[in-house]
Protein backbone atom coordinates (compact mmCIF):
# COMPACT_ATOMS: atom_id res chain seq x y z
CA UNK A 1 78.39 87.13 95.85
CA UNK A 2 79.26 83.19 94.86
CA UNK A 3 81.86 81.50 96.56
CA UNK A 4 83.91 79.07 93.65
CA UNK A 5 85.17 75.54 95.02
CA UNK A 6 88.95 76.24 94.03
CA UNK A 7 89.07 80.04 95.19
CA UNK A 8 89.49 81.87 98.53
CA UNK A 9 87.29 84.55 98.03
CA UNK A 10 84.73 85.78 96.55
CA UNK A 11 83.07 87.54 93.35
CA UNK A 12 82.55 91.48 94.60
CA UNK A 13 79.43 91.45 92.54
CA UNK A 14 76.80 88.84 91.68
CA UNK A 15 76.48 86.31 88.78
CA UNK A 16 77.00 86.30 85.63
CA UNK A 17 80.53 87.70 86.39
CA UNK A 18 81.25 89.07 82.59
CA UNK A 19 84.94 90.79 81.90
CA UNK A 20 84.08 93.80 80.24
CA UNK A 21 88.11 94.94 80.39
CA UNK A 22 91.06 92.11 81.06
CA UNK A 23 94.42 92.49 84.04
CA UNK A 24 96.32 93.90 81.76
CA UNK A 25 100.09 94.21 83.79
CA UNK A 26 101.95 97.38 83.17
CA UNK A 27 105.61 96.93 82.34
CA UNK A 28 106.76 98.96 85.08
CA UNK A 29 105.51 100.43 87.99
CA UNK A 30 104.30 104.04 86.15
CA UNK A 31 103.41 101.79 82.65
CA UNK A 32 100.39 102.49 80.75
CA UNK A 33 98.22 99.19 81.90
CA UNK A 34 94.90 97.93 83.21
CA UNK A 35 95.49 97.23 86.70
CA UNK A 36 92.41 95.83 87.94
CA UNK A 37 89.52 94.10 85.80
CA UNK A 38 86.20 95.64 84.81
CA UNK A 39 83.19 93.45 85.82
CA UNK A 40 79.44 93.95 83.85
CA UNK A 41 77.56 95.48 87.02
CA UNK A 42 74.18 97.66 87.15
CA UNK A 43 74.22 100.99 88.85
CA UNK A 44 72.89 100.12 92.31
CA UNK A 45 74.07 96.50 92.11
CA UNK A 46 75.41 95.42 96.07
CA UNK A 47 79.06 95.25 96.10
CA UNK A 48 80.78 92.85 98.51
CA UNK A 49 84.02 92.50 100.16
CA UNK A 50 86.37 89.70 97.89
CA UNK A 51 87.64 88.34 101.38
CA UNK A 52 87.83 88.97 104.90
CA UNK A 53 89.80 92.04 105.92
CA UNK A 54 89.51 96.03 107.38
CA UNK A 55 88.80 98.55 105.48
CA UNK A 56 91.45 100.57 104.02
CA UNK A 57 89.61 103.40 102.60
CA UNK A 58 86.34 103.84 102.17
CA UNK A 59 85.98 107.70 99.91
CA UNK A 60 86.39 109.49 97.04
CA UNK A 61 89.72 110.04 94.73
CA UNK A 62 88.93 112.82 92.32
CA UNK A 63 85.67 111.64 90.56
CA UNK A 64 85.65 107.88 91.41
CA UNK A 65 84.22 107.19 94.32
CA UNK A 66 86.43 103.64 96.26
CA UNK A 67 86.18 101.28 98.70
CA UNK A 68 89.85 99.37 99.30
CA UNK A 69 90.02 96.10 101.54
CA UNK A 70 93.06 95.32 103.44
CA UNK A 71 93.43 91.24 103.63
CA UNK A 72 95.83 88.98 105.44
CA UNK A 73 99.21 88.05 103.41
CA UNK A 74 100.01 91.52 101.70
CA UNK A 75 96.77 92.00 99.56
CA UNK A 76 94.98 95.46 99.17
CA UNK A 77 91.63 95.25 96.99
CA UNK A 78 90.20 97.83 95.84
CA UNK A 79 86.09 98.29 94.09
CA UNK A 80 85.20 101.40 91.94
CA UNK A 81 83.30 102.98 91.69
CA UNK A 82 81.35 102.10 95.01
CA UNK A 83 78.75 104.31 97.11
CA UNK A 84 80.32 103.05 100.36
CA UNK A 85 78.41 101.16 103.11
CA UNK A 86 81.62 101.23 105.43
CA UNK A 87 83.73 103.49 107.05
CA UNK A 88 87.58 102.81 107.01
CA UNK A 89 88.36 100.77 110.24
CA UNK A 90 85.52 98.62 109.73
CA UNK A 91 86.24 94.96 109.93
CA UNK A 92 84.32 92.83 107.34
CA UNK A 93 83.63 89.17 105.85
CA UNK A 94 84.10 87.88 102.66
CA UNK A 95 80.47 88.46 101.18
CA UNK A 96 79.60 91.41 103.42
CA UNK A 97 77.98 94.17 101.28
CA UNK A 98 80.54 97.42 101.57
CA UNK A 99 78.51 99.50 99.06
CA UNK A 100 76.72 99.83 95.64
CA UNK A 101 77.79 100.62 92.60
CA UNK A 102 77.98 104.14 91.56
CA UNK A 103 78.05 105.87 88.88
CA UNK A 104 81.09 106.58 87.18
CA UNK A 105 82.80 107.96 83.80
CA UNK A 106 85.55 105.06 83.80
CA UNK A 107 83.83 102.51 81.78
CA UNK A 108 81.54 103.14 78.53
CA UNK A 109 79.05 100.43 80.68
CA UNK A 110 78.31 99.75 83.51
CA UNK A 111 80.68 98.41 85.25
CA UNK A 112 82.65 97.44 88.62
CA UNK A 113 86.37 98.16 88.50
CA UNK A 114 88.25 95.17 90.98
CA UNK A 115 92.21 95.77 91.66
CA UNK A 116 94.17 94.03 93.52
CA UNK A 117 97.80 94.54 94.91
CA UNK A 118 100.32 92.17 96.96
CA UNK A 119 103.24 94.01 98.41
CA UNK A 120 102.20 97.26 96.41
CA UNK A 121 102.40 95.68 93.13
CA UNK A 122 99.16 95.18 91.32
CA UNK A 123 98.06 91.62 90.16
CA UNK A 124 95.27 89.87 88.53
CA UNK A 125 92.21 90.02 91.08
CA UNK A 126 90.84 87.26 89.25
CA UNK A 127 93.36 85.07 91.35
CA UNK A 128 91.85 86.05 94.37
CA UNK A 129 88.41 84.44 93.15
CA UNK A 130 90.26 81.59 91.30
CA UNK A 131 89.10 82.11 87.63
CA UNK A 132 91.77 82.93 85.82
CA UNK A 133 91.27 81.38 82.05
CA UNK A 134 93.76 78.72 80.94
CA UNK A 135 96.61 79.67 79.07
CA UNK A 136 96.67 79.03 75.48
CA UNK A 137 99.85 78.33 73.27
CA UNK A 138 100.19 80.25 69.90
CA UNK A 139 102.70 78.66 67.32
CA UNK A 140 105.66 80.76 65.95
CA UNK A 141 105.17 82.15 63.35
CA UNK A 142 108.43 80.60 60.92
């Protein structure tokens, strides 16, 4: 994984980091949303730890199979679907391969599903890795 200038941590998977599926915020906590972004990844790809942290969970929920990432300051990310490298308690770096992508029926593609929460409420992980795209004013329409 690539380390940006700006950004604290780090890309879970490796270049070219292509958004197959935005952050989209639900309105409320139970909201239909997108709470996470999907990232173009190849079955088998290494998947790596966005910062330094401990390993929440390391399993599977239903059919996905997860790897979550307890940081400092609040933040829970969490990678799906991942073939786990790590077993929950494990301390790791930001870069350190915790898994490969696995196969998985949540995106059409292949993909690598990155969420990330603050105080239990789910944010862009984008700002973890410092790329989030500039904002762009619309005009009114009259």
């Amino acid at each position: 994984a690539t380390q940006t200038k700006q950004s604290r941590g780090v890309w879970p998977v490796g270049p070219p980091h292509v958004i197959i599926r935005p952050f989209v915020a639900p309105e409320t906590p139970y909201s239909a949303g997108h709470r996470g972004v999907d990232i173009s990844a190849r079955f088998g790809d290494p998947v790596s730890a966005p910062a330094a942290g401990v390993i929440y969970f390391a399993g599977t929920v239903v059919d996905r199979s997860i790897v979550s990432i307890r940081h400092p300051d609040g933040l829970i990310s969490s990678l799906e679907p991942v073939t786990p490298s790590v077993r929950e308690g494990d301390s790791v770096g930001a870069g350190q391969t915790v898994g490969t992508v696995a196969s998985s029926p949540h995106c059409t593609v292949s993909c690598l599903h990155f969420g990330l929460r603050r105080d239990g409420q789910y944010i862009s992980p984008l700002l973890l890795v410092g790329h989030i795209p500039r904002a762009i004013l619309l005009p009114l329409d009259p």
